[in-house]
PDB file of N, CA and C in Angstrom:
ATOM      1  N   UNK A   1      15.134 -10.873 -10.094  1.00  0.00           N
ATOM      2  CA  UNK A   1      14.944 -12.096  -9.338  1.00  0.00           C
ATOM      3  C   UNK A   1      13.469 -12.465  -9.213  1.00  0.00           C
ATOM      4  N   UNK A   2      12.722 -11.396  -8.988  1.00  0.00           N
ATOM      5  CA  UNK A   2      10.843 -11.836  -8.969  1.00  0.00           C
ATOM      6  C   UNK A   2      10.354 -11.004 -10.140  1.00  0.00           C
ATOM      7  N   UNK A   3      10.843 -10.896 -10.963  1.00  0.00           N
ATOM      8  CA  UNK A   3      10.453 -10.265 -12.517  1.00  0.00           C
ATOM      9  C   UNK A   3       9.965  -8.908 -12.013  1.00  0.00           C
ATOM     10  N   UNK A   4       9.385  -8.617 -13.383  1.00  0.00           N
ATOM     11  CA  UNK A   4       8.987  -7.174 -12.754  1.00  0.00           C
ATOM     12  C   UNK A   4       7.909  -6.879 -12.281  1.00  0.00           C
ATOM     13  N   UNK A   5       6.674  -7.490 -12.632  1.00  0.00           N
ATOM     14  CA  UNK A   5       5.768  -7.371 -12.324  1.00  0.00           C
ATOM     15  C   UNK A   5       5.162  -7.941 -10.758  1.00  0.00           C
ATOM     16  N   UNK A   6       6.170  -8.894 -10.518  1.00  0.00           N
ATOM     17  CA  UNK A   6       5.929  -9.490  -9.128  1.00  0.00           C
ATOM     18  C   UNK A   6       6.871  -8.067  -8.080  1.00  0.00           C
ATOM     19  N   UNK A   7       7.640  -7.818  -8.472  1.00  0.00           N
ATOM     20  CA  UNK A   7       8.186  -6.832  -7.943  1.00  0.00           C
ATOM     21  C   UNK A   7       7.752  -5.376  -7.931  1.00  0.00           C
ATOM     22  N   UNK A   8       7.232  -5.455  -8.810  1.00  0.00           N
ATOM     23  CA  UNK A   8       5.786  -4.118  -8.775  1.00  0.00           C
ATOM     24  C   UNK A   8       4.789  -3.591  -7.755  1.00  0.00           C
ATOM     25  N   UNK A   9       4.408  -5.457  -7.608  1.00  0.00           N
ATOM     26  CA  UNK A   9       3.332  -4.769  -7.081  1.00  0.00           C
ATOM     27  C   UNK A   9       3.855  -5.192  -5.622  1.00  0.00           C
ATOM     28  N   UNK A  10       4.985  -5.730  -5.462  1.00  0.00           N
ATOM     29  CA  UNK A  10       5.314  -5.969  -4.116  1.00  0.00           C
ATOM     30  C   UNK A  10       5.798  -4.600  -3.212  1.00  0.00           C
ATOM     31  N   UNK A  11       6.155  -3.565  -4.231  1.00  0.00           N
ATOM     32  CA  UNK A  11       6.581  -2.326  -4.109  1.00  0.00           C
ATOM     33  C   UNK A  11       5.446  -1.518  -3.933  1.00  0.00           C
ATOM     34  N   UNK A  12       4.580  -1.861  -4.440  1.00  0.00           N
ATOM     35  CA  UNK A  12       3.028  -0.873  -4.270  1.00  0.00           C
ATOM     36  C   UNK A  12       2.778  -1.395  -3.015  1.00  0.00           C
ATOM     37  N   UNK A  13       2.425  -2.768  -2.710  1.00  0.00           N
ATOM     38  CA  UNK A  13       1.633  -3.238  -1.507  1.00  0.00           C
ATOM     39  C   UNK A  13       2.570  -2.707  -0.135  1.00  0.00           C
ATOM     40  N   UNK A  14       3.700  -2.600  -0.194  1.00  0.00           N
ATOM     41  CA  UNK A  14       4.318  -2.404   0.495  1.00  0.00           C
ATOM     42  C   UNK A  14       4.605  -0.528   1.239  1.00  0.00           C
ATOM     43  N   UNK A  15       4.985   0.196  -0.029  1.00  0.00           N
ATOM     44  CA  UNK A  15       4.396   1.177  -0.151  1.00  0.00           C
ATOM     45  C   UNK A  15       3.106   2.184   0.696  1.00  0.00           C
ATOM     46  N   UNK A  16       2.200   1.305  -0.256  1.00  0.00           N
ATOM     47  CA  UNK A  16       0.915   1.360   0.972  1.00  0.00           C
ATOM     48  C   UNK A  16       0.564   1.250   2.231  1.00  0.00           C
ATOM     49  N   UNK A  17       1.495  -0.253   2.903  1.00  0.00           N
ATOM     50  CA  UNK A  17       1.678  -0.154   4.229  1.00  0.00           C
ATOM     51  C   UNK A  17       2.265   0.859   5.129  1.00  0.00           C
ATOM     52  N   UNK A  18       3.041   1.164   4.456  1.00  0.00           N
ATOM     53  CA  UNK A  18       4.258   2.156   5.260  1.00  0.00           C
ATOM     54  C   UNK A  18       3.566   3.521   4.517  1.00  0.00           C
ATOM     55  N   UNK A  19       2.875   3.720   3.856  1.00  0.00           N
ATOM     56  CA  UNK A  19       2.010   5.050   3.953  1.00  0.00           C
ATOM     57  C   UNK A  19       2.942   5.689   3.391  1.00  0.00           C
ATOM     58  N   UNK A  20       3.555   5.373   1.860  1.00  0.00           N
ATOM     59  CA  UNK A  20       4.190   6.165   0.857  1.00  0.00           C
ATOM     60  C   UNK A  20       4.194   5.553  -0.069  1.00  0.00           C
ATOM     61  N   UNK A  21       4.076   7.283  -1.093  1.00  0.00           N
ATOM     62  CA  UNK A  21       3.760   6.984  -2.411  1.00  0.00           C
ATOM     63  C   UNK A  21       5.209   6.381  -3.091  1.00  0.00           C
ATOM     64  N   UNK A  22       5.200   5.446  -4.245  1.00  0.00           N
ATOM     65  CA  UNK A  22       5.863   5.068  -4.998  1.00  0.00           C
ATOM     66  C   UNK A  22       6.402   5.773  -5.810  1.00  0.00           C
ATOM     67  N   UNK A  23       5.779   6.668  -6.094  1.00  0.00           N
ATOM     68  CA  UNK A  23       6.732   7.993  -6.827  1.00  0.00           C
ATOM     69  C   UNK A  23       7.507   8.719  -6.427  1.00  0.00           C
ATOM     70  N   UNK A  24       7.290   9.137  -5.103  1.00  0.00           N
ATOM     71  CA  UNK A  24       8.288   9.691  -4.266  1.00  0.00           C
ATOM     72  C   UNK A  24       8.789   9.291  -3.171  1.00  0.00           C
ATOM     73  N   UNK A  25       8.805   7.720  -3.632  1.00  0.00           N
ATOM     74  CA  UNK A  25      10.073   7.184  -2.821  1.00  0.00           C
ATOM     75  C   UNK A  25      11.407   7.865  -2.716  1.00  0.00           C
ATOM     76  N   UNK A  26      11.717   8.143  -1.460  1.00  0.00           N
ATOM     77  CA  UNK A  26      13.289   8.911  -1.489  1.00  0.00           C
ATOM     78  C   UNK A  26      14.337   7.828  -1.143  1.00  0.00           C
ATOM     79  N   UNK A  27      15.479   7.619  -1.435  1.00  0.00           N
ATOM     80  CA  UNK A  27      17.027   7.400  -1.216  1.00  0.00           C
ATOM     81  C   UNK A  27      16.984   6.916   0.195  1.00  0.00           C
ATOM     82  N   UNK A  28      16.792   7.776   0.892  1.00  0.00           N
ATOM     83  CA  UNK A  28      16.932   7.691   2.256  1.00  0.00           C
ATOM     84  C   UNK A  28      15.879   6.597   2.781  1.00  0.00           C
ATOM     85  N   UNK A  29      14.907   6.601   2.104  1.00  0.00           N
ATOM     86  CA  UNK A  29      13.667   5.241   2.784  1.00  0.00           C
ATOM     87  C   UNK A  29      13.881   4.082   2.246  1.00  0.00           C
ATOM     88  N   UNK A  30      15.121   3.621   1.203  1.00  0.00           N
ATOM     89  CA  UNK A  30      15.303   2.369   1.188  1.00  0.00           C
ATOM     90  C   UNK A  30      15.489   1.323   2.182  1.00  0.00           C
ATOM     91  N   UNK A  31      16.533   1.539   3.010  1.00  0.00           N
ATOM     92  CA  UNK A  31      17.032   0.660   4.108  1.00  0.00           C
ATOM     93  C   UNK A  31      15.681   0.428   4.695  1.00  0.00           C
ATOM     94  N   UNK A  32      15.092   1.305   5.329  1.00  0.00           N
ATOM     95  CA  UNK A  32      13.258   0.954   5.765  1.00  0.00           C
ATOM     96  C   UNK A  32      12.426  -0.244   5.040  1.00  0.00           C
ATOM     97  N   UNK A  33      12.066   0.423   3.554  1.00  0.00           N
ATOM     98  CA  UNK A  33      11.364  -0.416   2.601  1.00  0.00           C
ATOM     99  C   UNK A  33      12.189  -2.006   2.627  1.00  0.00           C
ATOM    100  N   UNK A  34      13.487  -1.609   3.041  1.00  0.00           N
ATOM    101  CA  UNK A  34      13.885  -3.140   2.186  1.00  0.00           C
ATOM    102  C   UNK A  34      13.537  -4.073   3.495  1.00  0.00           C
ATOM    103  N   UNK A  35      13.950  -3.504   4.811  1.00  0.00           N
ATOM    104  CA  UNK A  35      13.834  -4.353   5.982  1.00  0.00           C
ATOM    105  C   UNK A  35      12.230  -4.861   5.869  1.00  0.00           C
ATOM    106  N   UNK A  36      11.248  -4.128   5.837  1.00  0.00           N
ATOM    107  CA  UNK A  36       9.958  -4.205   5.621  1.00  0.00           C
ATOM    108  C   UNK A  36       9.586  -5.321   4.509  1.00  0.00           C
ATOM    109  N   UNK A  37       9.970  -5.163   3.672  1.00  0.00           N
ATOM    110  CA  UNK A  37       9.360  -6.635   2.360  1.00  0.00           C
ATOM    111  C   UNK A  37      10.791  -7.703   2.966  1.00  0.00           C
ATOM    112  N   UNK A  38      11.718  -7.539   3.540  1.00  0.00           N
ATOM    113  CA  UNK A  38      12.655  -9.083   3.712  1.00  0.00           C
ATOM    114  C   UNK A  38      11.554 -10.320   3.581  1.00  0.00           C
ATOM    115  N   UNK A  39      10.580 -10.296   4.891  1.00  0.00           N
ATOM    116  CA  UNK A  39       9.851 -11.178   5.286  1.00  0.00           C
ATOM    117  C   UNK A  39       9.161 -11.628   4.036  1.00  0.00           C
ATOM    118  N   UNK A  40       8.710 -10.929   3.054  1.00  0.00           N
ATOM    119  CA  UNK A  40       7.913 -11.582   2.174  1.00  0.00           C
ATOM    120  C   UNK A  40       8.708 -11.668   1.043  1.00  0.00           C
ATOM    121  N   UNK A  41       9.954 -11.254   0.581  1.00  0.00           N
ATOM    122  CA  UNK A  41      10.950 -11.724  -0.141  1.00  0.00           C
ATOM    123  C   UNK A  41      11.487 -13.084   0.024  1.00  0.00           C
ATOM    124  N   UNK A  42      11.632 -13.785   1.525  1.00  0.00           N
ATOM    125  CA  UNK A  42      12.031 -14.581   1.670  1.00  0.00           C
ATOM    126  C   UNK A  42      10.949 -15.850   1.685  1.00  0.00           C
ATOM    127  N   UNK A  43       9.951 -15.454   1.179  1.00  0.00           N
ATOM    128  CA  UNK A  43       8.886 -16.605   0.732  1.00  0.00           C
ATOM    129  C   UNK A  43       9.164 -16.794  -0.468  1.00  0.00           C
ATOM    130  N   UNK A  44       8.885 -15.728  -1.254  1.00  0.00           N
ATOM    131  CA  UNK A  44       9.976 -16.331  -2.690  1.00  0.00           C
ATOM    132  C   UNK A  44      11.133 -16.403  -3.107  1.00  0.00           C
ATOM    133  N   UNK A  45      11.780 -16.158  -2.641  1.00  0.00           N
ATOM    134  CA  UNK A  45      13.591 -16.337  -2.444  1.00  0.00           C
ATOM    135  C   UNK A  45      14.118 -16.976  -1.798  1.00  0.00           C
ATOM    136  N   UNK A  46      13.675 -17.362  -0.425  1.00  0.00           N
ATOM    137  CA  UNK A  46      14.647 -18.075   0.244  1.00  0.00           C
ATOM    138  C   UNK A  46      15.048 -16.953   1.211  1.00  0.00           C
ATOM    139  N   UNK A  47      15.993 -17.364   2.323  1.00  0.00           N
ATOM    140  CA  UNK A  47      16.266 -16.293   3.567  1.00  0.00           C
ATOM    141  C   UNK A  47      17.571 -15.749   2.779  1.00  0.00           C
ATOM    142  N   UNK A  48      18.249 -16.415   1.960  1.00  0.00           N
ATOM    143  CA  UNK A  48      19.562 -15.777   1.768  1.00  0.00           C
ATOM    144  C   UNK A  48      19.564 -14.457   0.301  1.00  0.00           C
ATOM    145  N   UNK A  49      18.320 -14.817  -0.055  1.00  0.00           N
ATOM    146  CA  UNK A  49      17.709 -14.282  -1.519  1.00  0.00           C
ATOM    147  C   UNK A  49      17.201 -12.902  -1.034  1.00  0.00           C
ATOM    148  N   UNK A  50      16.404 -13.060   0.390  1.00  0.00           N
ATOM    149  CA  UNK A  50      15.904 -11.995   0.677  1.00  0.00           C
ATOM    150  C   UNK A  50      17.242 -10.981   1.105  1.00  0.00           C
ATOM    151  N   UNK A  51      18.450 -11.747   1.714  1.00  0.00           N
ATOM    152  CA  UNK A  51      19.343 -10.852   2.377  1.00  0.00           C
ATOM    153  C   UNK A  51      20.180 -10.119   1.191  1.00  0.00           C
ATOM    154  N   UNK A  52      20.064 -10.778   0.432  1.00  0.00           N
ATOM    155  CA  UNK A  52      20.792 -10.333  -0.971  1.00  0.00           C
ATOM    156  C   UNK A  52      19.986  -8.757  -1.821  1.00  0.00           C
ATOM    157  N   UNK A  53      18.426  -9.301  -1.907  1.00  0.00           N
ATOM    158  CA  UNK A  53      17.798  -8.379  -2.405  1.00  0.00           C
ATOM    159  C   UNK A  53      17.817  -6.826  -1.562  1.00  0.00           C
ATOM    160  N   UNK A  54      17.740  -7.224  -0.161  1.00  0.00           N
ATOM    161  CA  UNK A  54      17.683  -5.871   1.060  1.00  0.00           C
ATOM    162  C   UNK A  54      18.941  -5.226   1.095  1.00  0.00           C
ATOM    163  N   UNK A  55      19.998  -6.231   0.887  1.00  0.00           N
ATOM    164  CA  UNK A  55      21.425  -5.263   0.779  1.00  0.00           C
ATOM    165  C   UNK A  55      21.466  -4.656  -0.429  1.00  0.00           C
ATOM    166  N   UNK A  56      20.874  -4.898  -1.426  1.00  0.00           N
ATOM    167  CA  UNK A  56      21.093  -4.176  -3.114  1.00  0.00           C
ATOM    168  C   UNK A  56      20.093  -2.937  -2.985  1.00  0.00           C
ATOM    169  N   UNK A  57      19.265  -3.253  -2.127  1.00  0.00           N
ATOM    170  CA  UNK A  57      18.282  -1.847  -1.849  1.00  0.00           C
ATOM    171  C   UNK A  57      18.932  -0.851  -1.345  1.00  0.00           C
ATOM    172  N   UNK A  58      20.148  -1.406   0.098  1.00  0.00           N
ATOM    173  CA  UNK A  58      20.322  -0.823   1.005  1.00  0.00           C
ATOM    174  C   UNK A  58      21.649   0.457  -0.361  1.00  0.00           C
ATOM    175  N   UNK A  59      22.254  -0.862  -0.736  1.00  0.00           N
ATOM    176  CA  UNK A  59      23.346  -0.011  -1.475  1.00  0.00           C
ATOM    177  C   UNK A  59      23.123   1.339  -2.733  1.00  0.00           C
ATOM    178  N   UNK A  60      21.397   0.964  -2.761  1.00  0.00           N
ATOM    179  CA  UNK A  60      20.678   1.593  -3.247  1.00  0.00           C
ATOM    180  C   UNK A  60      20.746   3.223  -2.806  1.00  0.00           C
ATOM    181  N   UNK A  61      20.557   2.950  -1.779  1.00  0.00           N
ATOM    182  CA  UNK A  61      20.325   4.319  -0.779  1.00  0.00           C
ATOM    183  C   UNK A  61      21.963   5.210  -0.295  1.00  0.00           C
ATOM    184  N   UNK A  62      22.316   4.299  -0.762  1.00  0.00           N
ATOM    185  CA  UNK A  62      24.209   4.854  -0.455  1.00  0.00           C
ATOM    186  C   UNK A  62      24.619   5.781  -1.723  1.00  0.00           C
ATOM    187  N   UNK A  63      24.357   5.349  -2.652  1.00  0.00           N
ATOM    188  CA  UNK A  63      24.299   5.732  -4.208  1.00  0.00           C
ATOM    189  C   UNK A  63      23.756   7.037  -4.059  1.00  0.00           C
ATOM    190  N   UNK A  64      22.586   7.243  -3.435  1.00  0.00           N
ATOM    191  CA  UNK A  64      21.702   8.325  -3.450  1.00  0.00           C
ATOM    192  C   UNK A  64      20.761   8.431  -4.607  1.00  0.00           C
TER     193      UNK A  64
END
């Protein structure tokens, strides 16, 4: 939805805030990460784009 590279570094900047590395992002810190970027997902998506992207994270973390 924000290619990859916009999604990259939205994952780094974000990352950084919350004071974890991108490599060892765990399973369990999705639901976190995703609530955390909604707000700036939904500048380029739209509010319903962002709710879409945070639940695919969330289901992310269910998966393991």
């Amino acid at each position: 939805m924000l290619g990859e590279a916009t999604a990259a570094n939205l994952l780094r900047h974000y990352c950084v805030k919350m004071r974890m590395s991108v490599e060892d992002i765990h399973s369990d810190q999705l639901p976190q990460l995703a609530e955390a970027m909604r707000p700036m997902l939904a500048v380029w998506l739209g509010s319903e784009g962002a709710a879409q992207v945070a639940q695919e994270l969330r289901q992310l973390e269910a998966r393991g």
